[in-house]
N, C-alpha and C. Protein backbone atom coordinates (compact mmCIF):
# COMPACT_ATOMS: atom_id res chain seq x y z
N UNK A 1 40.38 83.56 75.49
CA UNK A 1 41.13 82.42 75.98
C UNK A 1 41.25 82.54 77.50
N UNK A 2 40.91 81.30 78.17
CA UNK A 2 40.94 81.38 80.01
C UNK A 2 42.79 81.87 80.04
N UNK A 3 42.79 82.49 81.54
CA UNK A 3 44.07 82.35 81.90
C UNK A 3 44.60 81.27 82.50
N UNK A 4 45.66 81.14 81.96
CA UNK A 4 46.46 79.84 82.75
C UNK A 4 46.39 80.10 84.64
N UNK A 5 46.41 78.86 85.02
CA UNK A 5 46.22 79.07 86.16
C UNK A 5 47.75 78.80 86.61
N UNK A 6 48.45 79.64 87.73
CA UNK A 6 49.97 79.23 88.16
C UNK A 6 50.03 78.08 89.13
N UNK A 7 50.89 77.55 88.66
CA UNK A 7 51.55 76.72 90.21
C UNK A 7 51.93 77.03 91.42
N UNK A 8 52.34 76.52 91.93
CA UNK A 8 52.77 76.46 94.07
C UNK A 8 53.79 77.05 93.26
N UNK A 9 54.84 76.94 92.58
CA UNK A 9 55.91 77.44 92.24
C UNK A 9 56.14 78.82 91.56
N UNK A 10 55.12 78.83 90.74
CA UNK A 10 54.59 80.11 89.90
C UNK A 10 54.50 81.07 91.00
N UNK A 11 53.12 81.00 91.89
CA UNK A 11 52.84 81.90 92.29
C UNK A 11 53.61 82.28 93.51
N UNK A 12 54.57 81.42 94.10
CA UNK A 12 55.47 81.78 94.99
C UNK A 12 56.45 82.83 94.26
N UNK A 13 57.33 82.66 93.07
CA UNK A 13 58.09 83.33 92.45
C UNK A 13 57.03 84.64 92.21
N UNK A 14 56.09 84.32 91.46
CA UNK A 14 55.60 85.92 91.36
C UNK A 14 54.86 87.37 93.15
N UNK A 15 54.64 86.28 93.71
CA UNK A 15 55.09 86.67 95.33
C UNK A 15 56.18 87.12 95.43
N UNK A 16 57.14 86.70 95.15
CA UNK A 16 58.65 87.40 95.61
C UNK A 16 58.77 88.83 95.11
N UNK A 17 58.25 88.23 93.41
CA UNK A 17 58.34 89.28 92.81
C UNK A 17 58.35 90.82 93.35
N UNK A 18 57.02 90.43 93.28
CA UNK A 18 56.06 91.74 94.40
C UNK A 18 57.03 92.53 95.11
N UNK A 19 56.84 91.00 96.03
CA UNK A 19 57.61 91.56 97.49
C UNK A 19 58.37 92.42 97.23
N UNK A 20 59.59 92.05 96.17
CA UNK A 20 60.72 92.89 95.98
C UNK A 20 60.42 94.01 95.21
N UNK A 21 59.20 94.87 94.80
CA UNK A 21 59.20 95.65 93.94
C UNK A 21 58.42 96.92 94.92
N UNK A 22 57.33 96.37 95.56
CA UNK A 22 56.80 96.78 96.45
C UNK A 22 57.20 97.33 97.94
N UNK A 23 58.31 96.70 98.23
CA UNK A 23 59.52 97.07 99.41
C UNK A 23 60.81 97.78 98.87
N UNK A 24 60.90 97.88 97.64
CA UNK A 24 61.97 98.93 97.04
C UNK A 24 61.00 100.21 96.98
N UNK A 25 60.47 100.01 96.84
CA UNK A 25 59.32 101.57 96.04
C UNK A 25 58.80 101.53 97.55
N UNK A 26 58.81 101.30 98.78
CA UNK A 26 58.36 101.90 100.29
C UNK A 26 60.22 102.53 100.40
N UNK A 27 61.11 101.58 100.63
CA UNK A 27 62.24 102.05 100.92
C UNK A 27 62.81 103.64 100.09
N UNK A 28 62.47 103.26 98.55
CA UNK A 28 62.40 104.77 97.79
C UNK A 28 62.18 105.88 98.19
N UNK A 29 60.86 105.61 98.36
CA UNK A 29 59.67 106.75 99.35
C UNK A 29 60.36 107.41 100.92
N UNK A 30 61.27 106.30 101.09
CA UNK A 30 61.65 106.62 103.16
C UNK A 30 63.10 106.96 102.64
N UNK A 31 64.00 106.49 101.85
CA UNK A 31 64.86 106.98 101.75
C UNK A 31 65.43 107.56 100.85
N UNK A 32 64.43 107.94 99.51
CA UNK A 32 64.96 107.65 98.14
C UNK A 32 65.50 107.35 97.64
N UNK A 33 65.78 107.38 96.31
CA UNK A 33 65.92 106.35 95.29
C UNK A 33 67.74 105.86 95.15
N UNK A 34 68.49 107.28 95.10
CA UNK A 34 69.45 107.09 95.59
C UNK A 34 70.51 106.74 96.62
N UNK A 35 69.94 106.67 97.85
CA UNK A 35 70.12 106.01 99.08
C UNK A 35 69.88 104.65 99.02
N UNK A 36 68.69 104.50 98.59
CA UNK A 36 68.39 102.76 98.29
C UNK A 36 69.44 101.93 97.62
N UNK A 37 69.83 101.07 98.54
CA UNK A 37 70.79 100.33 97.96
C UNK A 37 70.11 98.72 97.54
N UNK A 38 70.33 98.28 96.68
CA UNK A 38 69.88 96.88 96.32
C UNK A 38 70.19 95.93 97.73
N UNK A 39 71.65 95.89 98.44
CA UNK A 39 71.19 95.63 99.83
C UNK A 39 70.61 95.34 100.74
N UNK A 40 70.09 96.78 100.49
CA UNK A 40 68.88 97.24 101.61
C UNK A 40 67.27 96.56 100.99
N UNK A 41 67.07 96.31 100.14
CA UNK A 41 65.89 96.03 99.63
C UNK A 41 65.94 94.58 99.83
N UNK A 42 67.24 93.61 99.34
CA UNK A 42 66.70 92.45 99.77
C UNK A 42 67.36 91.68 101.26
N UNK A 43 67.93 93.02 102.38
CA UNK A 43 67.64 92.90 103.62
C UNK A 43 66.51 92.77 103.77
N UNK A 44 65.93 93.58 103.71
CA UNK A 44 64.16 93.97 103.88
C UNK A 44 63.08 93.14 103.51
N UNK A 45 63.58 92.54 102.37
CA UNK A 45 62.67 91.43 102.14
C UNK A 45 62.99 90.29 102.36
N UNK A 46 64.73 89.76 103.02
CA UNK A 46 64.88 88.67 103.58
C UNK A 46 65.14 87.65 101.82
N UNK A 47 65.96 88.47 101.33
CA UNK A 47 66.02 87.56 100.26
C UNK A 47 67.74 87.32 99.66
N UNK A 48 68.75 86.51 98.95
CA UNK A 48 69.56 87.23 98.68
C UNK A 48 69.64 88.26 97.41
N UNK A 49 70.67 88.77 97.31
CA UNK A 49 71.20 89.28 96.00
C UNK A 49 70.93 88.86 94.81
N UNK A 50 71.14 87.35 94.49
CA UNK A 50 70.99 86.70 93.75
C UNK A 50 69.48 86.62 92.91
N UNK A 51 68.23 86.22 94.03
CA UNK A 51 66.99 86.46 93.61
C UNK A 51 66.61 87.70 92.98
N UNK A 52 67.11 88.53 94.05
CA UNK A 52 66.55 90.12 93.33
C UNK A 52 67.34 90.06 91.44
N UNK A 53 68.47 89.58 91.00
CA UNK A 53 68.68 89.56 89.89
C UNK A 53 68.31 88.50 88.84
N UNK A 54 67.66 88.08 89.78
CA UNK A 54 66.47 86.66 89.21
C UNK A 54 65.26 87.65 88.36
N UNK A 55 64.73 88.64 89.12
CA UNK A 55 63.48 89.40 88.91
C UNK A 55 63.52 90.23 88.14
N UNK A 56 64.59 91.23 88.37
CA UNK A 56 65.38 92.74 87.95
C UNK A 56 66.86 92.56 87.77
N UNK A 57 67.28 93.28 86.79
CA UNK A 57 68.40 93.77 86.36
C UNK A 57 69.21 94.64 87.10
N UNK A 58 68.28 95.47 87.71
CA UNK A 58 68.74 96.72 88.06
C UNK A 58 68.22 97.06 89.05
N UNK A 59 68.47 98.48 90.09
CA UNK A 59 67.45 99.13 90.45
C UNK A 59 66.60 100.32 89.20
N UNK A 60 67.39 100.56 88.38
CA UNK A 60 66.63 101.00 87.24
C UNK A 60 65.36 100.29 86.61
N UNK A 61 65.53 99.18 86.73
CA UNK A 61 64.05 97.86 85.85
C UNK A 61 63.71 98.32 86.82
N UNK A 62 63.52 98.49 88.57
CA UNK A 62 62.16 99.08 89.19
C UNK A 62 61.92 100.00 89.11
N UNK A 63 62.46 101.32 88.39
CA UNK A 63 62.13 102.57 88.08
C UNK A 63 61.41 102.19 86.98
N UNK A 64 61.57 101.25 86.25
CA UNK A 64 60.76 101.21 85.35
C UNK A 64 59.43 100.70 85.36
N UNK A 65 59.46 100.10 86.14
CA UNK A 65 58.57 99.07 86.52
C UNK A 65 57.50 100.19 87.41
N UNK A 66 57.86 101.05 87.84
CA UNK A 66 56.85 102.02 88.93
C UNK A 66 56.42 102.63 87.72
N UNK A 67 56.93 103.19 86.50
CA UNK A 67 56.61 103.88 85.73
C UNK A 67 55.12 103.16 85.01
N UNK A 68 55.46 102.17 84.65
CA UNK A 68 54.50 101.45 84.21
C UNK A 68 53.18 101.05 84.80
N UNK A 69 53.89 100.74 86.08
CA UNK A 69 52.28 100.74 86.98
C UNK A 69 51.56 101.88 87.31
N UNK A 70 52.80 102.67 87.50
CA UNK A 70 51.69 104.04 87.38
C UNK A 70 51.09 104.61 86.14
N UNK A 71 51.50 104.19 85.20
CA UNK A 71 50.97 104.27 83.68
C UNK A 71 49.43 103.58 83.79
N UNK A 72 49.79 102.30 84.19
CA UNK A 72 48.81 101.07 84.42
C UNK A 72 47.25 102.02 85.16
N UNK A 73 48.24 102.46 86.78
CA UNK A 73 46.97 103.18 87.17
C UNK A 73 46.12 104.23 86.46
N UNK A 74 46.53 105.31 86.12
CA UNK A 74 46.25 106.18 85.42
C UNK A 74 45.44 106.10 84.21
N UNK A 75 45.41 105.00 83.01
CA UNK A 75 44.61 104.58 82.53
C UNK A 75 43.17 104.20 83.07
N UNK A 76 43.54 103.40 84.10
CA UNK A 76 42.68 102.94 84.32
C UNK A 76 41.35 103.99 85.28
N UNK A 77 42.12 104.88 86.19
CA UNK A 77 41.74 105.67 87.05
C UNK A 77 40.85 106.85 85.84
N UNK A 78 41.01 106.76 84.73
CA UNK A 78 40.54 107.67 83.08
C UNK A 78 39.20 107.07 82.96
N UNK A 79 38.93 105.79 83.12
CA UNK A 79 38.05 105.01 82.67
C UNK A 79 36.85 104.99 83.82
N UNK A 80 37.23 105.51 85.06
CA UNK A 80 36.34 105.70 86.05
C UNK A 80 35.91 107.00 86.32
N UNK A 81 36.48 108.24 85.53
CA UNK A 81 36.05 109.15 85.81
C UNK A 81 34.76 109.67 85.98
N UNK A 82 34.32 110.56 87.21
CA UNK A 82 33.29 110.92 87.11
C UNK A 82 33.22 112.75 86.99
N UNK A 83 32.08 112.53 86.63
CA UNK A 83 31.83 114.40 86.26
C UNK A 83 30.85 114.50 85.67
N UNK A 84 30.12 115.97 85.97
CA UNK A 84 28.81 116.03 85.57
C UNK A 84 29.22 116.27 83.61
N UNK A 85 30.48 117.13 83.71
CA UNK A 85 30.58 116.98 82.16
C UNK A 85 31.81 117.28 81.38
N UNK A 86 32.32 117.34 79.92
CA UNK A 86 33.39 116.86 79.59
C UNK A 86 34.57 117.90 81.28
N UNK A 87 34.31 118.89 81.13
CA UNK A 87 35.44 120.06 82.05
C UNK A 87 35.39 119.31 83.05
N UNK A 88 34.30 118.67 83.81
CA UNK A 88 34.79 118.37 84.89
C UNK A 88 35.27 116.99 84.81
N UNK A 89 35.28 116.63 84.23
CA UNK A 89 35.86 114.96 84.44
C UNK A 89 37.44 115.04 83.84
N UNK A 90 37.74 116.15 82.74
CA UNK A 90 39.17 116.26 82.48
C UNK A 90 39.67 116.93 84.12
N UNK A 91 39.42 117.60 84.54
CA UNK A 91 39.96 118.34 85.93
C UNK A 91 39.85 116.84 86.70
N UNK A 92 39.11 116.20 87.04
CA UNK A 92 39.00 115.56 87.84
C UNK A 92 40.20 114.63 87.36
N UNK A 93 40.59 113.84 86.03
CA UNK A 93 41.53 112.78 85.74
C UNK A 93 42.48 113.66 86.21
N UNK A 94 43.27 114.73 85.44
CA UNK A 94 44.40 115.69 85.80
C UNK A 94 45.15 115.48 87.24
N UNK A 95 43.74 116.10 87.95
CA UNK A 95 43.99 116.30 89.57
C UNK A 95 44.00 114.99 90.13
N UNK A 96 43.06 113.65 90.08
CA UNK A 96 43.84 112.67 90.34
C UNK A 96 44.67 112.38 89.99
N UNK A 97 45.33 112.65 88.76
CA UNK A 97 46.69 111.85 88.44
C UNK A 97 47.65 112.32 89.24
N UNK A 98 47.89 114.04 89.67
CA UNK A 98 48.14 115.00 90.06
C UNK A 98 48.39 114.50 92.03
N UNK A 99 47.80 114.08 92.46
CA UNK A 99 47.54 113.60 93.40
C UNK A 99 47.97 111.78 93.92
N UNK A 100 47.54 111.21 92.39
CA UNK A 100 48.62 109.92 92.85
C UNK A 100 49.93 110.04 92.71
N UNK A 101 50.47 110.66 91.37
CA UNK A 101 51.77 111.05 91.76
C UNK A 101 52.87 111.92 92.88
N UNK A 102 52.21 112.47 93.71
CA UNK A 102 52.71 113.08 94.92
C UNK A 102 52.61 112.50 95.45
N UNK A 103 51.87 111.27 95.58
CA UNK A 103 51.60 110.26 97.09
C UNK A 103 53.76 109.63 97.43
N UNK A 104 54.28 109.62 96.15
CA UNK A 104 55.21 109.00 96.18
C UNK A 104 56.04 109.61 97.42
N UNK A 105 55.74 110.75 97.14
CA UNK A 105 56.66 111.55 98.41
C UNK A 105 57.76 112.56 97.63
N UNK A 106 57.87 113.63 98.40
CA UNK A 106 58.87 114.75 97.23
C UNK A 106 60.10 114.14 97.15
N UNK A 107 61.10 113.32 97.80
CA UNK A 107 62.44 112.95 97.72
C UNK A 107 62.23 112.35 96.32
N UNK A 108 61.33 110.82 96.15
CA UNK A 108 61.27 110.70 95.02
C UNK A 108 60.79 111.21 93.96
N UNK A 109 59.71 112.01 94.03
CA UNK A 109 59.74 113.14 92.92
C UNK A 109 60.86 113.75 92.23
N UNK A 110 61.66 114.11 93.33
CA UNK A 110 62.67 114.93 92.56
C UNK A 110 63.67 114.49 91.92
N UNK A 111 63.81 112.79 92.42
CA UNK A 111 64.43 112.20 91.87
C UNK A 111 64.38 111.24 90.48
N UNK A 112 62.60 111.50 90.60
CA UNK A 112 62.36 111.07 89.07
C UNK A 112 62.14 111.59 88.21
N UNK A 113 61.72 113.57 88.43
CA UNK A 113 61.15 114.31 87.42
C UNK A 113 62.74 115.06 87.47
N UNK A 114 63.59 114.52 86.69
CA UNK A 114 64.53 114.80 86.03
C UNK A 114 65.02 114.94 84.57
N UNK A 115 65.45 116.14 84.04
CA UNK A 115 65.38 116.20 82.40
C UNK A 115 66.36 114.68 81.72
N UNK A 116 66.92 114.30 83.07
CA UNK A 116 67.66 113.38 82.08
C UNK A 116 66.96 111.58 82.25
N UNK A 117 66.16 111.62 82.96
CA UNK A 117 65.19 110.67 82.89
C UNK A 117 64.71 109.91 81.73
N UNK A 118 65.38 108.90 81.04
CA UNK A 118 64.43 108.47 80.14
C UNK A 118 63.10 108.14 80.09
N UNK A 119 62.19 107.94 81.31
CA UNK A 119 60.77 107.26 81.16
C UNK A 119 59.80 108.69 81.21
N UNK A 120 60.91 109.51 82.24
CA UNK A 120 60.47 110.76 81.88
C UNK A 120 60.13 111.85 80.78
N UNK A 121 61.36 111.45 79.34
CA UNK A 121 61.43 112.13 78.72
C UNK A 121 60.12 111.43 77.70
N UNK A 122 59.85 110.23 78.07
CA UNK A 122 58.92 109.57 76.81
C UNK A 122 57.45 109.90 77.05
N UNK A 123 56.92 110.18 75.95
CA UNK A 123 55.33 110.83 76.15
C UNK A 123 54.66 108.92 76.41
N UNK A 124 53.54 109.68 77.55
CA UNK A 124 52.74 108.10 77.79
C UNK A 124 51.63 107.89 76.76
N UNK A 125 51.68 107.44 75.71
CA UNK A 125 50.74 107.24 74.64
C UNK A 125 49.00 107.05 75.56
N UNK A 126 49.40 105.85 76.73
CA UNK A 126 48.41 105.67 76.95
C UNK A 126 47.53 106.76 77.78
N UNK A 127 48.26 107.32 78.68
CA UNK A 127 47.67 108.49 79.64
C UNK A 127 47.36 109.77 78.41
N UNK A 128 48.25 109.93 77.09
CA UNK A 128 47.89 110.90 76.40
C UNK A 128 46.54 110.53 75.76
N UNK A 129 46.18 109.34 74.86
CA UNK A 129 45.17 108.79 74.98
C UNK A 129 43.68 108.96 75.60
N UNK A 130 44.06 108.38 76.60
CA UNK A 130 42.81 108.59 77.88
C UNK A 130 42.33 110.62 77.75
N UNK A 131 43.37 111.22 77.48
CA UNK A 131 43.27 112.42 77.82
C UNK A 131 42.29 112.94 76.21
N UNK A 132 42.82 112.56 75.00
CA UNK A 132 42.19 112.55 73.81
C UNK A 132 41.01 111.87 73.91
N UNK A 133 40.92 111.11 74.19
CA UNK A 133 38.92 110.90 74.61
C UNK A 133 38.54 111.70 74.92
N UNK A 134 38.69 112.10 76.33
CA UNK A 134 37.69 112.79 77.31
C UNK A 134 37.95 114.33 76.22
N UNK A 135 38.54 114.78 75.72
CA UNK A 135 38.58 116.22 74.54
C UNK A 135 37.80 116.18 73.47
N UNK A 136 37.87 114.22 72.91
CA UNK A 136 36.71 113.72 71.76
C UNK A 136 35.50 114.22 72.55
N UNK A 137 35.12 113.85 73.44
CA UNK A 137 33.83 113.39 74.42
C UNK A 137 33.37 115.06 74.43
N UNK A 138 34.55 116.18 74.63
CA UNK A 138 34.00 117.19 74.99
C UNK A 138 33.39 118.16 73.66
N UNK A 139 34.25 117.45 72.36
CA UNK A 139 33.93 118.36 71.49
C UNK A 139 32.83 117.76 70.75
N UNK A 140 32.33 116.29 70.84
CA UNK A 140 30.80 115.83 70.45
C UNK A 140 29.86 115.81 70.99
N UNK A 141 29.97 116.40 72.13
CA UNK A 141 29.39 117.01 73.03
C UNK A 141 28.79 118.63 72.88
N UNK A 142 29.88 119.67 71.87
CA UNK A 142 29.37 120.67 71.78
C UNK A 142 29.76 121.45 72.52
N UNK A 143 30.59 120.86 73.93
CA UNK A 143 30.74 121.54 75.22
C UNK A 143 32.50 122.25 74.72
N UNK A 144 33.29 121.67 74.02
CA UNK A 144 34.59 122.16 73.40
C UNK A 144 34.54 122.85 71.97
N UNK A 145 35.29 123.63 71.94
CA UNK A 145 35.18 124.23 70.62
C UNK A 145 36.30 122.79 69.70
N UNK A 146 35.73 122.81 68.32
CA UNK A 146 36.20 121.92 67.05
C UNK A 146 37.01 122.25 66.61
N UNK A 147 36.96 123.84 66.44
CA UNK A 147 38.65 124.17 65.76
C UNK A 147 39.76 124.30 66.30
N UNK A 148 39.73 123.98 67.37
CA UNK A 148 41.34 123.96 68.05
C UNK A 148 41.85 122.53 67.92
N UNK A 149 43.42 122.10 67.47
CA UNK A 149 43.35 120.70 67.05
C UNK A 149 43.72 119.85 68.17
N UNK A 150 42.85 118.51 68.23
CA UNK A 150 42.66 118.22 69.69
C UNK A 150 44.30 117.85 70.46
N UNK A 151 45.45 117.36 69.41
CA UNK A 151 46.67 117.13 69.71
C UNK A 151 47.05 118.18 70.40
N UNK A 152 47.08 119.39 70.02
CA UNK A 152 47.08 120.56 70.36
C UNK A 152 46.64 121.15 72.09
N UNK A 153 45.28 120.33 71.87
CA UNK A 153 44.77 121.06 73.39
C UNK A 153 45.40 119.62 74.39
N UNK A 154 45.57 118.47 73.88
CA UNK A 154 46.07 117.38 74.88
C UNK A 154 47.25 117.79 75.08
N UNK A 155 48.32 118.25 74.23
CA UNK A 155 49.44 118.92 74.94
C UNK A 155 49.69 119.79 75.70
N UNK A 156 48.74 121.02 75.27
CA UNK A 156 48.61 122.11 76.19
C UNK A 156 48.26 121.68 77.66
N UNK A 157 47.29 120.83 77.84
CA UNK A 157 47.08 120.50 79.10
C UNK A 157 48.02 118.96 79.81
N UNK A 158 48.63 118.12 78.79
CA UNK A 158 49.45 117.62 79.84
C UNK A 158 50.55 118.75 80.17
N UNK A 159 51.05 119.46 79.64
CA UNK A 159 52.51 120.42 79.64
C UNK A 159 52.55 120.79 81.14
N UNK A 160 51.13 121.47 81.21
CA UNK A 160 50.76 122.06 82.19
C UNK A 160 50.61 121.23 83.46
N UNK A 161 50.15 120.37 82.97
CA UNK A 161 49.70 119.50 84.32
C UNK A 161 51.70 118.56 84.63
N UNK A 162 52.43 118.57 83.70
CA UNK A 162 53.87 118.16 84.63
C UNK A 162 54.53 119.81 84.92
N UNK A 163 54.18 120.96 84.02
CA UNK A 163 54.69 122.12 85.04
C UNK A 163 54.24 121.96 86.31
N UNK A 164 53.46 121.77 86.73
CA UNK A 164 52.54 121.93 88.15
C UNK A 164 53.09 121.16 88.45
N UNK A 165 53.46 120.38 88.83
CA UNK A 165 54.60 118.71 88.87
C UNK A 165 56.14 119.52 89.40
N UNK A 166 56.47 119.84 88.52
CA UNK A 166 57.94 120.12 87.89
C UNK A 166 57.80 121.68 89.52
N UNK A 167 56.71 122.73 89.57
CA UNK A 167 56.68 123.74 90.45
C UNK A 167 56.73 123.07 91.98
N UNK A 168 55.85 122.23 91.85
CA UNK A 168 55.73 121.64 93.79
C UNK A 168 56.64 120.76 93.80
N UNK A 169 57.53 120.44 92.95
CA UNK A 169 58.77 119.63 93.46
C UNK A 169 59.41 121.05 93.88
N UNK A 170 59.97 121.99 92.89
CA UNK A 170 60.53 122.96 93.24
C UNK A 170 59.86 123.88 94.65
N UNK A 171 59.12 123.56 94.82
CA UNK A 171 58.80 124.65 96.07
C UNK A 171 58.33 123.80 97.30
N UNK A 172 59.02 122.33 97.48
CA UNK A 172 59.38 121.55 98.65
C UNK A 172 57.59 121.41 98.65
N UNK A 173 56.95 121.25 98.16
CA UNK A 173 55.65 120.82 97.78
C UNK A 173 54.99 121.50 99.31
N UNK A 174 55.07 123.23 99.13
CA UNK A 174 54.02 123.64 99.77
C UNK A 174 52.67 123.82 99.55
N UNK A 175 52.25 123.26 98.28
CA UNK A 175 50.92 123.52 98.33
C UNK A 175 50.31 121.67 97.82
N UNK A 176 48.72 121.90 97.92
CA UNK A 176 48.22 120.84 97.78
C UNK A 176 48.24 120.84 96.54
N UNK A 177 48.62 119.72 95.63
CA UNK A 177 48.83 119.51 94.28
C UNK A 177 47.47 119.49 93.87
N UNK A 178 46.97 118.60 94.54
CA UNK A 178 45.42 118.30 93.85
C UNK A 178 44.94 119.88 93.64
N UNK A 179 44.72 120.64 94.29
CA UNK A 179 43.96 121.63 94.33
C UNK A 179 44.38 122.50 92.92
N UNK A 180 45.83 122.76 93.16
CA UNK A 180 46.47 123.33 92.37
C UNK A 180 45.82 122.89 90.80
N UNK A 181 46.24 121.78 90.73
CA UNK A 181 46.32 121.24 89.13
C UNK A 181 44.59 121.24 88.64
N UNK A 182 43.75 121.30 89.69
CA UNK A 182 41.99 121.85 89.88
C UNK A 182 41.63 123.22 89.23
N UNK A 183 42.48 124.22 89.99
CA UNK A 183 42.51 125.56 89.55
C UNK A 183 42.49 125.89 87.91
N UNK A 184 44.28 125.15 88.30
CA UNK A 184 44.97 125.74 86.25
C UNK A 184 44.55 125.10 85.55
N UNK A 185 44.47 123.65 85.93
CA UNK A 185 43.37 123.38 84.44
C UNK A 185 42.22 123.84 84.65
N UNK A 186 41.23 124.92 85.23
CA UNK A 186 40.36 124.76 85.28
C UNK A 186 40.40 126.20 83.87
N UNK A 187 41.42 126.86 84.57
CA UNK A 187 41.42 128.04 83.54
C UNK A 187 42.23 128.10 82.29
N UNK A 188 42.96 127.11 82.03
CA UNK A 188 43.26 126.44 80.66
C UNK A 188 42.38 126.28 79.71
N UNK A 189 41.15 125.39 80.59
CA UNK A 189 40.08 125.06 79.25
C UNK A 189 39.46 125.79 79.31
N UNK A 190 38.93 127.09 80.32
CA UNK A 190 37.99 127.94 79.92
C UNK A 190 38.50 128.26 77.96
N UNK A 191 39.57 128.30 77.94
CA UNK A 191 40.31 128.78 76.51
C UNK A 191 39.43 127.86 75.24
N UNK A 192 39.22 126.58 75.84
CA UNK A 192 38.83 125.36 74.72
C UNK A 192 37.43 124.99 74.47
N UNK A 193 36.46 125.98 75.91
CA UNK A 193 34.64 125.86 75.72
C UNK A 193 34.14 126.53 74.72
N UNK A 194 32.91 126.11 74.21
CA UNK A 194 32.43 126.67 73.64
C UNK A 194 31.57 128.11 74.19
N UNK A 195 31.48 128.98 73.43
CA UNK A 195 30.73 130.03 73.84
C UNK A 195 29.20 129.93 74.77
């Protein structure tokens, strides 16, 4: 079925939208999440109060709302992977994911990888997903061993890949994530190749 095409009106409102979701999540980033005052966001975007509760509920619906798009990315960033084969293209999704999520900046990191986080606490079906392919891909391939159960090795390696998360928040993010999350998964799956 075509998509509907929007109106002058449509696409102005979904413009705002943006605006306002996209200038909370810069303000996040510069001041985090808790400093950000609803205020300040539709100072910034020159809007009142009122609109922003036109869009969002909350500043929580844009926590949610980042969650999702970064869900959004991440799928999609699965589907472009490249690698000569299954190991390297799981390292490679990992460490990009690994790498878009630090872009946010550590203030908000720390303010979202919290145990009491609900979006946090929920497993991403879809990023777990993406991750169960590329393990299908490796074990019909020959290149993964069959008897380890693949639920099994997708947990083992997301766990790992938000410890590594959960460590460079804790250590004021002195090291390069990407690299990092390159390494340990690299020696995770040595555990899951075949001989």
């Amino acid at each position: 079925m075509p998509e509907k095409k929007l109106n002058r009106r449509q696409q102005q409102a979904l413009e705002t939208k943006n605006k306002i979701f996209e200038t909370a999540r810069r303000l996040f980033r510069e001041h985090g999440i808790t400093q950000t005052s609803i205020q300040m966001i539709v100072s910034e975007v020159g809007v009142s109060i009122g609109t922003f509760y036109l869009y969002f509920k909350s500043k929580e619906e844009i926590i949610a709302a980042i969650y999702s798009t970064e869900e959004e990315f991440l799928v999609n960033h699965a589907k472009m992977i490249e690698g000569d084969n299954c190991r390297e293209k799981i390292i490679n999704f990992l460490a990009g994911n690994a790498k878009h999520i630090a872009e946010d900046g550590l203030e908000v990191l720390r303010q979202l990888y919290q145990p009491t986080n609900p979006y946090l606490m929920k497993r991403s079906p879809a990023i777990q997903k993406s991750l169960t392919e590329l393990l299908q891909e490796g074990i019909a391939s020959g290149e993964l061993k069959a008897g380890i159960p693949i639920d099994e090795m997708s947990d083992c390696l997301m766990q790992l890949s938000c410890g590594i998360i959960f460590d460079y928040i804790l250590r004021d993010g002195e090291y390069d994530i990407e690299s990092r999350t390159r390494t340990y998964i690299g020696y995770a799956l040595e555990g899951f190749l075949c001989p």
